[in-house]
PDB file of N, CA and C in Angstrom:
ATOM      1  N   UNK A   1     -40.719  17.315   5.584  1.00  0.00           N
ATOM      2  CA  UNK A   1     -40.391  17.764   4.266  1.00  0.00           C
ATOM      3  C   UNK A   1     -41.528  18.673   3.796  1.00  0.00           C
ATOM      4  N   UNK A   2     -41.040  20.117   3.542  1.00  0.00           N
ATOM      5  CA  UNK A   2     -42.459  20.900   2.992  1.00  0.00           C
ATOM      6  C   UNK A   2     -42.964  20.516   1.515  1.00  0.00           C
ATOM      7  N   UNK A   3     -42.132  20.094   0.418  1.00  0.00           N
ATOM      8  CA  UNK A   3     -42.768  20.106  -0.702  1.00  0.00           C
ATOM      9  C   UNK A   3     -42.424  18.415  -1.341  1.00  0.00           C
ATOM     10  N   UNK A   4     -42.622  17.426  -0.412  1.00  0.00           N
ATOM     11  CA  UNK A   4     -42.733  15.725  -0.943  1.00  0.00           C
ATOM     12  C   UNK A   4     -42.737  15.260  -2.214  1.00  0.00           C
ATOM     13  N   UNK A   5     -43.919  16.147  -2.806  1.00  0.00           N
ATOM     14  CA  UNK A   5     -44.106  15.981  -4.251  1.00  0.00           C
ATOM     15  C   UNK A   5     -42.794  15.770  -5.447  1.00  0.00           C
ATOM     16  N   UNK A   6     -42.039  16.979  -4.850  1.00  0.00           N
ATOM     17  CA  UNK A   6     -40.873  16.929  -5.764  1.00  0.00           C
ATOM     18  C   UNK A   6     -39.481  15.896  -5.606  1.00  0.00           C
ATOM     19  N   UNK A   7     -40.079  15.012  -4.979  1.00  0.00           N
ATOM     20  CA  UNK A   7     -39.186  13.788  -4.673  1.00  0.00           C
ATOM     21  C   UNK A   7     -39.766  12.647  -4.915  1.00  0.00           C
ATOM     22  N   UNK A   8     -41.098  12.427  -5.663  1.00  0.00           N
ATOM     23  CA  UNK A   8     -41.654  11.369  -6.034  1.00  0.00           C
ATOM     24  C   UNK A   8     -41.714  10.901  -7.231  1.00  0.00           C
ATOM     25  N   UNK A   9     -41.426   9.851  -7.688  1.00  0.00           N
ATOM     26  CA  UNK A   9     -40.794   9.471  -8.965  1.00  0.00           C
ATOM     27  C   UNK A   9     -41.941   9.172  -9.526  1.00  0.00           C
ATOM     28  N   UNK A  10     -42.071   9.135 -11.059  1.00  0.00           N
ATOM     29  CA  UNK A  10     -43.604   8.616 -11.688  1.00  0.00           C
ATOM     30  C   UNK A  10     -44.207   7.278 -11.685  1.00  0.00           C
ATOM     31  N   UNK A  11     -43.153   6.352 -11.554  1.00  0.00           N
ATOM     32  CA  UNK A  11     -43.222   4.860 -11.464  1.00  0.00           C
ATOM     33  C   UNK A  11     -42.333   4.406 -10.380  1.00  0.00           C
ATOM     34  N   UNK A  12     -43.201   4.190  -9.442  1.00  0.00           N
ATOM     35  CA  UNK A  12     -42.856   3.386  -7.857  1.00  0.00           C
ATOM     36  C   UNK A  12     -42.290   1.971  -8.489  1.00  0.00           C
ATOM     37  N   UNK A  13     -43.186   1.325  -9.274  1.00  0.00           N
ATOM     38  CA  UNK A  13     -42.746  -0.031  -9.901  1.00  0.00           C
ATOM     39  C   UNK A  13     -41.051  -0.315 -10.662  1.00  0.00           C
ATOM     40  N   UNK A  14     -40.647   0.956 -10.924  1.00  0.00           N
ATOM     41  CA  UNK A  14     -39.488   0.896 -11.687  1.00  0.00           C
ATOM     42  C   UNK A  14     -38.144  -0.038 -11.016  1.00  0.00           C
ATOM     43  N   UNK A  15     -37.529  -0.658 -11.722  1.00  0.00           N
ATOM     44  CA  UNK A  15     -36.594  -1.188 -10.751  1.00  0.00           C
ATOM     45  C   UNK A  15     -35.193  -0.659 -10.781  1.00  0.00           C
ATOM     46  N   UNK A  16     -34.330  -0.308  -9.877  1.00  0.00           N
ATOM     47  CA  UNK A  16     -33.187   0.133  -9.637  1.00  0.00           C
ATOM     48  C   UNK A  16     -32.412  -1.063 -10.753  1.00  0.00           C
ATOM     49  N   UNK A  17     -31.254   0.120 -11.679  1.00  0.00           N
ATOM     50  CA  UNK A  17     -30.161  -0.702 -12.036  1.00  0.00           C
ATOM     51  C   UNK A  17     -28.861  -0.678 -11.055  1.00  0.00           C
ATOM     52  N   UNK A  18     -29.129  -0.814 -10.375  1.00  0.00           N
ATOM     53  CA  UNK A  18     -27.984  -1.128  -9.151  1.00  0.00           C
ATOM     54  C   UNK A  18     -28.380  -2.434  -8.142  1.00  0.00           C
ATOM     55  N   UNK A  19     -27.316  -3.002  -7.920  1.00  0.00           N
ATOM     56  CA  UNK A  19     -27.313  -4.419  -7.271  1.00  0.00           C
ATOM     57  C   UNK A  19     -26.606  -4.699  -5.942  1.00  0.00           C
ATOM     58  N   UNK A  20     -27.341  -5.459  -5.023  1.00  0.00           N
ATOM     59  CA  UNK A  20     -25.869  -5.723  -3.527  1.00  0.00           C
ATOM     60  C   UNK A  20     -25.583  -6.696  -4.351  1.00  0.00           C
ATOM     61  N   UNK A  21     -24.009  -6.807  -4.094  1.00  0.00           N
ATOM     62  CA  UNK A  21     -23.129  -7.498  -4.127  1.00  0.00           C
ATOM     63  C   UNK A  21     -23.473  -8.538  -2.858  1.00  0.00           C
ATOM     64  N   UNK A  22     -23.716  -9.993  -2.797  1.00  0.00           N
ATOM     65  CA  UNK A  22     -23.366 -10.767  -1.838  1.00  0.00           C
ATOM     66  C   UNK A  22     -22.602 -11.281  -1.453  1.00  0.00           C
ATOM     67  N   UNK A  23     -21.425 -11.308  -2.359  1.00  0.00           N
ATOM     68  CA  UNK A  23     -19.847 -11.818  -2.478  1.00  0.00           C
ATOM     69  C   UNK A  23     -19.327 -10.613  -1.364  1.00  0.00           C
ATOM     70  N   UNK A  24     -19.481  -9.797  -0.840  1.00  0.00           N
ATOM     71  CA  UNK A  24     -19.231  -8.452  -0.361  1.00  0.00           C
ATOM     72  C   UNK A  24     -20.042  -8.118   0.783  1.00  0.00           C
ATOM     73  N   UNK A  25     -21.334  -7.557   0.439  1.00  0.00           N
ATOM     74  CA  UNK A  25     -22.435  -7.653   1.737  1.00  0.00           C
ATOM     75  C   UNK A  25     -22.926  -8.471   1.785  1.00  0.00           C
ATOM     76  N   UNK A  26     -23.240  -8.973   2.854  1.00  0.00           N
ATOM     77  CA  UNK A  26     -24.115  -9.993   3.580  1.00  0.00           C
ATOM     78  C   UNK A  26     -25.612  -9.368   3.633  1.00  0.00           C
ATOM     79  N   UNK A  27     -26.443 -10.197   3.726  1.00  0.00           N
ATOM     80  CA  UNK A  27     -27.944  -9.604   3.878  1.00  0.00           C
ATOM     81  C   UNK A  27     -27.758  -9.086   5.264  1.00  0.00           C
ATOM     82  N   UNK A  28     -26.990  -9.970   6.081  1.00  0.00           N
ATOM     83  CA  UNK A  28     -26.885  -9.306   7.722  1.00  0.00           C
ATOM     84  C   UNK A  28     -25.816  -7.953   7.912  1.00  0.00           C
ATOM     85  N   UNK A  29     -25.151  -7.907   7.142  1.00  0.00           N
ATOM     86  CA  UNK A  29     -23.980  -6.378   6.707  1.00  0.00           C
ATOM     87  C   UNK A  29     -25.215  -5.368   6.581  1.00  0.00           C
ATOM     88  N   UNK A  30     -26.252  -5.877   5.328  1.00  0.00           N
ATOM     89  CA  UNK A  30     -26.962  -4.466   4.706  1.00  0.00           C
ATOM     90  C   UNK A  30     -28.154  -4.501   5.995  1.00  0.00           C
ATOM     91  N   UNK A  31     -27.981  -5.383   6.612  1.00  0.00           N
ATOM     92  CA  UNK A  31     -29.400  -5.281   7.299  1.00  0.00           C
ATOM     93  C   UNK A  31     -28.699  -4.066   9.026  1.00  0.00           C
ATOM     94  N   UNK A  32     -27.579  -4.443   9.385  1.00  0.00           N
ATOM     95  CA  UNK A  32     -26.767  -3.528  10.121  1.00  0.00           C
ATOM     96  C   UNK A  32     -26.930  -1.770   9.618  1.00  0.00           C
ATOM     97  N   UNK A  33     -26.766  -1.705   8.689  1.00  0.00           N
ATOM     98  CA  UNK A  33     -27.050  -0.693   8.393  1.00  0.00           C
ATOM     99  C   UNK A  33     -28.412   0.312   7.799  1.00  0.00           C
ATOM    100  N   UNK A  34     -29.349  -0.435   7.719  1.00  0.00           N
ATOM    101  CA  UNK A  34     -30.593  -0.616   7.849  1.00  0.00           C
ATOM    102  C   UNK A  34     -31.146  -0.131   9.042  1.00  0.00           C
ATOM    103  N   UNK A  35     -30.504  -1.231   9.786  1.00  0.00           N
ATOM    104  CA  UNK A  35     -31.266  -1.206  11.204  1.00  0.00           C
ATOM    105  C   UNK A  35     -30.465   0.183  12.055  1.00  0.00           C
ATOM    106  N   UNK A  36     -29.260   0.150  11.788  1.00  0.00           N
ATOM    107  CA  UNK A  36     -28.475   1.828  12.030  1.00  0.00           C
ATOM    108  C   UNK A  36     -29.504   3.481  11.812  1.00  0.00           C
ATOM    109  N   UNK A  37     -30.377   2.897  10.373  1.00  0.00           N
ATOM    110  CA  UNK A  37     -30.774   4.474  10.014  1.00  0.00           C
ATOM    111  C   UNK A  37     -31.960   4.170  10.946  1.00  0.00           C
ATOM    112  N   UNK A  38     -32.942   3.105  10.759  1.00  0.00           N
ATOM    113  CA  UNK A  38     -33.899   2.561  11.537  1.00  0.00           C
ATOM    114  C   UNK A  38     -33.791   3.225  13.302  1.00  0.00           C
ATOM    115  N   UNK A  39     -32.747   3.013  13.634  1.00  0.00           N
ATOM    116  CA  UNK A  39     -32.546   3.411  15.493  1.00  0.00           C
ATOM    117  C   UNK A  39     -32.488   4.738  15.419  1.00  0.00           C
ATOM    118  N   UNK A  40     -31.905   5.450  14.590  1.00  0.00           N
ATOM    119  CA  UNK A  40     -31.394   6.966  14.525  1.00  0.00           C
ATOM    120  C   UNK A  40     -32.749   7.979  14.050  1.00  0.00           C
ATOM    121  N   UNK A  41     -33.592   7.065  13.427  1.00  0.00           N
ATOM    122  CA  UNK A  41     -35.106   7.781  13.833  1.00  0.00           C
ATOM    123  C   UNK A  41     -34.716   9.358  12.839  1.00  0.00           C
ATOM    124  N   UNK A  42     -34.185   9.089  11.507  1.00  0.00           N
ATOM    125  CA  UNK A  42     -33.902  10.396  10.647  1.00  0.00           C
ATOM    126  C   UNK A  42     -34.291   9.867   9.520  1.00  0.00           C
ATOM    127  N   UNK A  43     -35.273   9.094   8.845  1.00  0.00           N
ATOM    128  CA  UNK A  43     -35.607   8.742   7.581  1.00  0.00           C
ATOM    129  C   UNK A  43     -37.473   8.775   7.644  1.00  0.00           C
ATOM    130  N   UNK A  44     -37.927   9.860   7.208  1.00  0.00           N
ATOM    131  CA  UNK A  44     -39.481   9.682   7.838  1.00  0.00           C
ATOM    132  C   UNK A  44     -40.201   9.547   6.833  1.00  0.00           C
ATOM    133  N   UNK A  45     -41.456   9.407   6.617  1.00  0.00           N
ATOM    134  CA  UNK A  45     -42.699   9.543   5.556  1.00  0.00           C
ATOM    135  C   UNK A  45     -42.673  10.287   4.922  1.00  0.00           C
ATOM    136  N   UNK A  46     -43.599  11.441   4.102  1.00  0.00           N
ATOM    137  CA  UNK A  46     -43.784  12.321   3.398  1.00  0.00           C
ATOM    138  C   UNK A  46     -44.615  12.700   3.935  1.00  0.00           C
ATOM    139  N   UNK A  47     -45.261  12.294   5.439  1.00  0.00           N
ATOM    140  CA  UNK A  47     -46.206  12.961   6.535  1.00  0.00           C
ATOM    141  C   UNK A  47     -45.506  13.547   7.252  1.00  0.00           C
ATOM    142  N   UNK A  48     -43.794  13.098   7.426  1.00  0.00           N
ATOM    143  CA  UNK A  48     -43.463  13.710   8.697  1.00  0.00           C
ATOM    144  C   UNK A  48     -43.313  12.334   9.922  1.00  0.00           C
ATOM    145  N   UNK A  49     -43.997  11.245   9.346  1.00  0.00           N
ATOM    146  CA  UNK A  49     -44.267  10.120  10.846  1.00  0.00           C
ATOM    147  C   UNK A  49     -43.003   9.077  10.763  1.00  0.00           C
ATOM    148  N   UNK A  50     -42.819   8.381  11.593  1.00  0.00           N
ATOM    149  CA  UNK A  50     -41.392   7.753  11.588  1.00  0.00           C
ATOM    150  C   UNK A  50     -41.791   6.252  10.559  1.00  0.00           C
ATOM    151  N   UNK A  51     -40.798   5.702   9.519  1.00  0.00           N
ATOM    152  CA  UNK A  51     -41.060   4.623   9.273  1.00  0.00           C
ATOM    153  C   UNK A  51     -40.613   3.585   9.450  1.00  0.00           C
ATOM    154  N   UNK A  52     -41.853   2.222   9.216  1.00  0.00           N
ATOM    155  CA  UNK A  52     -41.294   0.992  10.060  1.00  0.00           C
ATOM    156  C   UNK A  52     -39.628   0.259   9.226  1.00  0.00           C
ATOM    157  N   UNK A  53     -39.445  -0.217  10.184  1.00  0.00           N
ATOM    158  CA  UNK A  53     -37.740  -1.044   9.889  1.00  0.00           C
ATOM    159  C   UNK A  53     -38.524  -2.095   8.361  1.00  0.00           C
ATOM    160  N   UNK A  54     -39.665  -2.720   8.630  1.00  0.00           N
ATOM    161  CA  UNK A  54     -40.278  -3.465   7.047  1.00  0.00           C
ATOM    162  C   UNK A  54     -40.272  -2.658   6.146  1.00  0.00           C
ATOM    163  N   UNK A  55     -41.169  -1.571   6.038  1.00  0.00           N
ATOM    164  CA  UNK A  55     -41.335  -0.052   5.056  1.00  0.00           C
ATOM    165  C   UNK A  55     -39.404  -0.183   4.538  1.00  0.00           C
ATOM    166  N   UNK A  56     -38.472   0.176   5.857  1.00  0.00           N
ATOM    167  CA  UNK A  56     -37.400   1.008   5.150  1.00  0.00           C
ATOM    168  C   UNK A  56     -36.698   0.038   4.435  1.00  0.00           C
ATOM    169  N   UNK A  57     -36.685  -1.146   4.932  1.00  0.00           N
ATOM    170  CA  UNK A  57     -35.854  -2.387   4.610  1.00  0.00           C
ATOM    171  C   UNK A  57     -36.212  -2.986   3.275  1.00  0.00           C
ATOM    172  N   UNK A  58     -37.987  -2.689   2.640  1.00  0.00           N
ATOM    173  CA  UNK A  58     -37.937  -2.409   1.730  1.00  0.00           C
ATOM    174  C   UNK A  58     -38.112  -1.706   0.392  1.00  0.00           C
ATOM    175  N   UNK A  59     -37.665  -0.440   0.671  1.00  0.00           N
ATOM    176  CA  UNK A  59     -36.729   0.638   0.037  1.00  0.00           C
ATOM    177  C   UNK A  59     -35.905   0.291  -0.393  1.00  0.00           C
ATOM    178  N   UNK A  60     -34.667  -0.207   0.785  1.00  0.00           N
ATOM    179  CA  UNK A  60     -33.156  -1.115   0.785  1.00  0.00           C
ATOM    180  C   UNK A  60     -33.205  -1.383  -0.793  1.00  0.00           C
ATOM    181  N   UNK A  61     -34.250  -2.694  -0.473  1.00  0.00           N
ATOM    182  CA  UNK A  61     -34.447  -3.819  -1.736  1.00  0.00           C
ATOM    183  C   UNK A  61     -34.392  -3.327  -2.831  1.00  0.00           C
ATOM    184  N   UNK A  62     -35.882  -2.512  -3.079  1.00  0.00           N
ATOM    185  CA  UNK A  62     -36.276  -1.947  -4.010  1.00  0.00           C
ATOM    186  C   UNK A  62     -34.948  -1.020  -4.976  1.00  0.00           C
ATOM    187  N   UNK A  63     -33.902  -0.214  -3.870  1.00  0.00           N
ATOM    188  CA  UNK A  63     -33.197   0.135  -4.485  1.00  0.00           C
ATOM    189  C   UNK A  63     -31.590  -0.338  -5.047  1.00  0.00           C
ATOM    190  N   UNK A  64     -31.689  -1.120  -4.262  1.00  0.00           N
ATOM    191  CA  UNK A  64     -30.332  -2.393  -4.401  1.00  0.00           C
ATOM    192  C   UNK A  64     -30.800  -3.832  -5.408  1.00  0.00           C
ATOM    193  N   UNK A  65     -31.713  -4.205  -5.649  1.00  0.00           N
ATOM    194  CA  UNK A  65     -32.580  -5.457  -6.538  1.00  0.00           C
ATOM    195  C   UNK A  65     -32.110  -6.605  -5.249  1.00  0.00           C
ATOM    196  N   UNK A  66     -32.792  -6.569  -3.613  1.00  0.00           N
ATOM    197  CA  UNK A  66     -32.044  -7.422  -3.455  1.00  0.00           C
ATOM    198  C   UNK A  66     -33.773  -8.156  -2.709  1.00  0.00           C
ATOM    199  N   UNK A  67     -33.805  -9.144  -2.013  1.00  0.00           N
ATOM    200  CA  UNK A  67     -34.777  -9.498  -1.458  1.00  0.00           C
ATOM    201  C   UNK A  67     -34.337 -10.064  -0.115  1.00  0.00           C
ATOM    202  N   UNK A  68     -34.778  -9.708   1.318  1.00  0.00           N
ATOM    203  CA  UNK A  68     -34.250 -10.012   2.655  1.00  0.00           C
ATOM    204  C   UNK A  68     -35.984 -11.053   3.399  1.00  0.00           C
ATOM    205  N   UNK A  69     -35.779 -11.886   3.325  1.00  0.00           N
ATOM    206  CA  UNK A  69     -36.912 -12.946   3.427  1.00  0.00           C
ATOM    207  C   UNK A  69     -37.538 -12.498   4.850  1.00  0.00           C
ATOM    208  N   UNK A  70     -36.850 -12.086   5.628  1.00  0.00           N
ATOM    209  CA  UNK A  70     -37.198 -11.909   7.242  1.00  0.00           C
ATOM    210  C   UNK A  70     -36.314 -11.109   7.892  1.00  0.00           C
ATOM    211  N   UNK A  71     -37.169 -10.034   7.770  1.00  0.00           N
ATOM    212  CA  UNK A  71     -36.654  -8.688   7.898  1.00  0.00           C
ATOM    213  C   UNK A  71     -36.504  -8.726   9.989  1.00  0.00           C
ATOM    214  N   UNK A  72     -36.913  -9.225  10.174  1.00  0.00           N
ATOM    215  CA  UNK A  72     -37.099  -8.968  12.127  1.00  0.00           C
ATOM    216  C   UNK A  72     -35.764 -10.148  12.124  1.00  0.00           C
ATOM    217  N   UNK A  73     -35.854 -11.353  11.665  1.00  0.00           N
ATOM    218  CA  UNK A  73     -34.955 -12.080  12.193  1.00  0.00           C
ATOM    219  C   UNK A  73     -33.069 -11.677  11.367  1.00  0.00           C
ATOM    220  N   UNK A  74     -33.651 -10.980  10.655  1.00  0.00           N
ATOM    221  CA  UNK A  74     -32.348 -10.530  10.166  1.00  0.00           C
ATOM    222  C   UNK A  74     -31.445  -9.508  10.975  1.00  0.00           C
ATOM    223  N   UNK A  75     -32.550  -8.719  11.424  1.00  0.00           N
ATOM    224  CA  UNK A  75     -32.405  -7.495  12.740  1.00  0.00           C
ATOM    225  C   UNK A  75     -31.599  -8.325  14.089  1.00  0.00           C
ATOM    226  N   UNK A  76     -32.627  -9.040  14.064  1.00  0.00           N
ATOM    227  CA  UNK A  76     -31.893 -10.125  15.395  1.00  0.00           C
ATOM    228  C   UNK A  76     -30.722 -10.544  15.118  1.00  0.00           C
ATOM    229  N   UNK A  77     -30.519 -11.191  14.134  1.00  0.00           N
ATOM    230  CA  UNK A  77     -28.988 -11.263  14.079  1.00  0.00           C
ATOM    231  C   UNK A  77     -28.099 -10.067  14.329  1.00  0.00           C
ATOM    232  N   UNK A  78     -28.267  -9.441  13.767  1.00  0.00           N
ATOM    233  CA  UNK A  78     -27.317  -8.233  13.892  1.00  0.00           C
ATOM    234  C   UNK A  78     -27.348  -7.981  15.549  1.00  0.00           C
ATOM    235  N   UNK A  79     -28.261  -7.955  16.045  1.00  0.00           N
ATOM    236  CA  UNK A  79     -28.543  -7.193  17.480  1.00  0.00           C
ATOM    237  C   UNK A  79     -27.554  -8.715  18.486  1.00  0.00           C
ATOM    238  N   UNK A  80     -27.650  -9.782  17.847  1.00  0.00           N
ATOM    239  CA  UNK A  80     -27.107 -10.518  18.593  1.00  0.00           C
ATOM    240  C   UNK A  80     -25.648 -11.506  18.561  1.00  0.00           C
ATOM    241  N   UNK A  81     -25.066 -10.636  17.455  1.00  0.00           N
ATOM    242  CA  UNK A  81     -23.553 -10.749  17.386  1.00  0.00           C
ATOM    243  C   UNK A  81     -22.919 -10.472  18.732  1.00  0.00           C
ATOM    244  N   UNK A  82     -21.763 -11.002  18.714  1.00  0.00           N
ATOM    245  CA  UNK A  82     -20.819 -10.971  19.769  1.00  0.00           C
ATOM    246  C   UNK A  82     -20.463  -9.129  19.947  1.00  0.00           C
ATOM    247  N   UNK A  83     -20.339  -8.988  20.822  1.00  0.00           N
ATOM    248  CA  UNK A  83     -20.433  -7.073  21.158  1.00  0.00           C
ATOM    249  C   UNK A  83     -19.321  -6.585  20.112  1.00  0.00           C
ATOM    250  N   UNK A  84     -18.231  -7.663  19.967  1.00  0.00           N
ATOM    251  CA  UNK A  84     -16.794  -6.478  19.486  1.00  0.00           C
ATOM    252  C   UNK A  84     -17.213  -6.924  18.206  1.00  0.00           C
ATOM    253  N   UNK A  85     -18.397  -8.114  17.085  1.00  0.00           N
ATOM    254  CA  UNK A  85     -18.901  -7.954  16.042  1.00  0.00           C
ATOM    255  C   UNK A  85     -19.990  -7.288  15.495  1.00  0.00           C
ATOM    256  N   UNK A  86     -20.585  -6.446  16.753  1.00  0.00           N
ATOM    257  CA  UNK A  86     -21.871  -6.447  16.493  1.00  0.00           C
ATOM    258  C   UNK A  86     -22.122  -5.507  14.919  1.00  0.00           C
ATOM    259  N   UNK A  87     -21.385  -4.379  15.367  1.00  0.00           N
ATOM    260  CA  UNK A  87     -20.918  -3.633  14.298  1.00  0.00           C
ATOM    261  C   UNK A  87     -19.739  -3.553  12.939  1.00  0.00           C
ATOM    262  N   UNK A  88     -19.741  -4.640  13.066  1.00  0.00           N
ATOM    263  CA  UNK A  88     -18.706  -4.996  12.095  1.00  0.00           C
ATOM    264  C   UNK A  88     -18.618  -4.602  10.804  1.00  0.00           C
ATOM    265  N   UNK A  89     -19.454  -4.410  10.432  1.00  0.00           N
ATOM    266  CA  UNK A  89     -20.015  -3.605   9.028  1.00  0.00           C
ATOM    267  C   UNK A  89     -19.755  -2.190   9.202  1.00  0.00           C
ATOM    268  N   UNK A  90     -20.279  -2.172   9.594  1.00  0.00           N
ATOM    269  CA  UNK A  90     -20.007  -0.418   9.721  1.00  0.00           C
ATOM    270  C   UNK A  90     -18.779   0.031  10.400  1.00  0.00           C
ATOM    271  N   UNK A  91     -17.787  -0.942  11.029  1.00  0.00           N
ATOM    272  CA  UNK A  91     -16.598  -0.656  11.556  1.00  0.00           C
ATOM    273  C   UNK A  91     -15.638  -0.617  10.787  1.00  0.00           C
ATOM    274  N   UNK A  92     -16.267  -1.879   9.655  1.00  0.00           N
ATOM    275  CA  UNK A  92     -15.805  -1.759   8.090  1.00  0.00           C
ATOM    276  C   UNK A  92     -15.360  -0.534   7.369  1.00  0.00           C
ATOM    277  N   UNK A  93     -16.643   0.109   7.199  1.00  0.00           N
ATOM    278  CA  UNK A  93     -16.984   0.645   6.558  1.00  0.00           C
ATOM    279  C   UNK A  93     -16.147   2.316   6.886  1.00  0.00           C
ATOM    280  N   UNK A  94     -16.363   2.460   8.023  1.00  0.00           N
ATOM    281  CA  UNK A  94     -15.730   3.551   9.329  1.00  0.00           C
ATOM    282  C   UNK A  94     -14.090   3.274   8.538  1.00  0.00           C
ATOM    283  N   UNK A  95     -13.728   2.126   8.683  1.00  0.00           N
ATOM    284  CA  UNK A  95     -12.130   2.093   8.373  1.00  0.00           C
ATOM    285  C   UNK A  95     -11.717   2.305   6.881  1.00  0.00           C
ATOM    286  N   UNK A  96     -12.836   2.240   5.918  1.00  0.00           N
ATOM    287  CA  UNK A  96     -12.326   2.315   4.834  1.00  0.00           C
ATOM    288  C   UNK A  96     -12.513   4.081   4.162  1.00  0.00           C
ATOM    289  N   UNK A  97     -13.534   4.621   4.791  1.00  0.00           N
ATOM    290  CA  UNK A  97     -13.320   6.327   4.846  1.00  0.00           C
ATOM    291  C   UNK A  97     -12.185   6.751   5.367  1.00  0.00           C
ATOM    292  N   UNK A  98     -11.612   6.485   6.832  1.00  0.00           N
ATOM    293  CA  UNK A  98     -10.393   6.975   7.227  1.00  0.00           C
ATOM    294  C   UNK A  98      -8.927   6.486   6.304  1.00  0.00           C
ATOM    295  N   UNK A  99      -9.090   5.241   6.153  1.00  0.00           N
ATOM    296  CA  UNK A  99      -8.296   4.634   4.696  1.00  0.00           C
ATOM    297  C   UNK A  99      -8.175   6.023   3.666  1.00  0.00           C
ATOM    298  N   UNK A 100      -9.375   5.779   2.592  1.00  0.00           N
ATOM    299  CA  UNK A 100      -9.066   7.126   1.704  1.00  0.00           C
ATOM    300  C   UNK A 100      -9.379   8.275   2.234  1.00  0.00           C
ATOM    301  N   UNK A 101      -9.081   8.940   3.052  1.00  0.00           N
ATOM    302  CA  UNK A 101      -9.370  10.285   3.566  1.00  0.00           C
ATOM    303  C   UNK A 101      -7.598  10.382   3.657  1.00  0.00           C
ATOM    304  N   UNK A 102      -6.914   9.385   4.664  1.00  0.00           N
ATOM    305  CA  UNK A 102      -5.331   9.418   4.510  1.00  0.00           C
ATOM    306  C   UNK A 102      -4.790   9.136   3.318  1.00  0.00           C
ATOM    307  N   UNK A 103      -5.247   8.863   2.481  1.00  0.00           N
ATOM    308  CA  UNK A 103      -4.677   8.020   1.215  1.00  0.00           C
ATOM    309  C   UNK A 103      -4.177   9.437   0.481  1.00  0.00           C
ATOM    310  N   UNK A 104      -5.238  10.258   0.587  1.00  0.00           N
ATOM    311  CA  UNK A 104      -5.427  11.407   0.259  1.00  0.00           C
ATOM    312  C   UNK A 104      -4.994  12.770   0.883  1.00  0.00           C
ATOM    313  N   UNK A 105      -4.287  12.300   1.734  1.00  0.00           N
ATOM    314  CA  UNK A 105      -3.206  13.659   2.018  1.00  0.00           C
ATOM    315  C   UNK A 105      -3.585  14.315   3.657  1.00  0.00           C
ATOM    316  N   UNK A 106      -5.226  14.016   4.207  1.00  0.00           N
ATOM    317  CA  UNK A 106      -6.199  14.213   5.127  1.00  0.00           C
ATOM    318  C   UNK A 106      -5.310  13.898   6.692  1.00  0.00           C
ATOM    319  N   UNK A 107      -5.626  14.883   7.345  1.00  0.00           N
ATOM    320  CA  UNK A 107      -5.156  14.354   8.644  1.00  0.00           C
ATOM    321  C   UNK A 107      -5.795  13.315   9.392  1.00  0.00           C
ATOM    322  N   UNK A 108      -5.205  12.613   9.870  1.00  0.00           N
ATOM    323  CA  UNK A 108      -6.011  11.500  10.933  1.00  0.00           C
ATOM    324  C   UNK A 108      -6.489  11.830  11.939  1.00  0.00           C
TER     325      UNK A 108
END
């Protein structure tokens, strides 16, 4: 990023008015997708350097009001779902874009 500055808010401390739903996501749902941007190695510092899955996971928090107690063993879960669950969240998620994309007139 050439100019960082202009993406830094005045108060880091501030807290997001937005909330996860747990009735909805699971800490292991948001942590799937977490760990998704985490592998894909496209969310970096304001140096440029890659950041850790703890660092991004809590961002997550910070911007959802949520708190994930154990961020590695939460990862593990996800990594160790049954193969056709592993992604389940995001297969979710995959089906409910193609949902309103057809809903909406969109070719399949």
């Amino acid at each position: 990023m050439m100019y960082p500055k202009f993406f830094s808010t005045k108060n880091n401390t501030s807290t997001s008015d937005l909330f996860l739903d747990t009735d909805v996501i699971s800490y292991v749902d948001i942590m799937e997708v977490i760990a998704g941007f985490f592998y894909l190695a496209g969310i970096k510092t304001s140096d440029g350097k890659s950041v850790s899955l703890s660092r991004l996971t809590n961002r997550f928090e910070r911007f959802l009001n949520f708190r994930i107690s154990d961020v590695y063993k939460k990862e593990e879960e996800v990594l160790q779902r049954l193969p056709i669950k592993r992604t389940g969240f995001l297969d979710k998620l995959k089906s409910l874009i193609h949902k309103k994309s057809s809903n909406k007139g969109y070719k399949s």
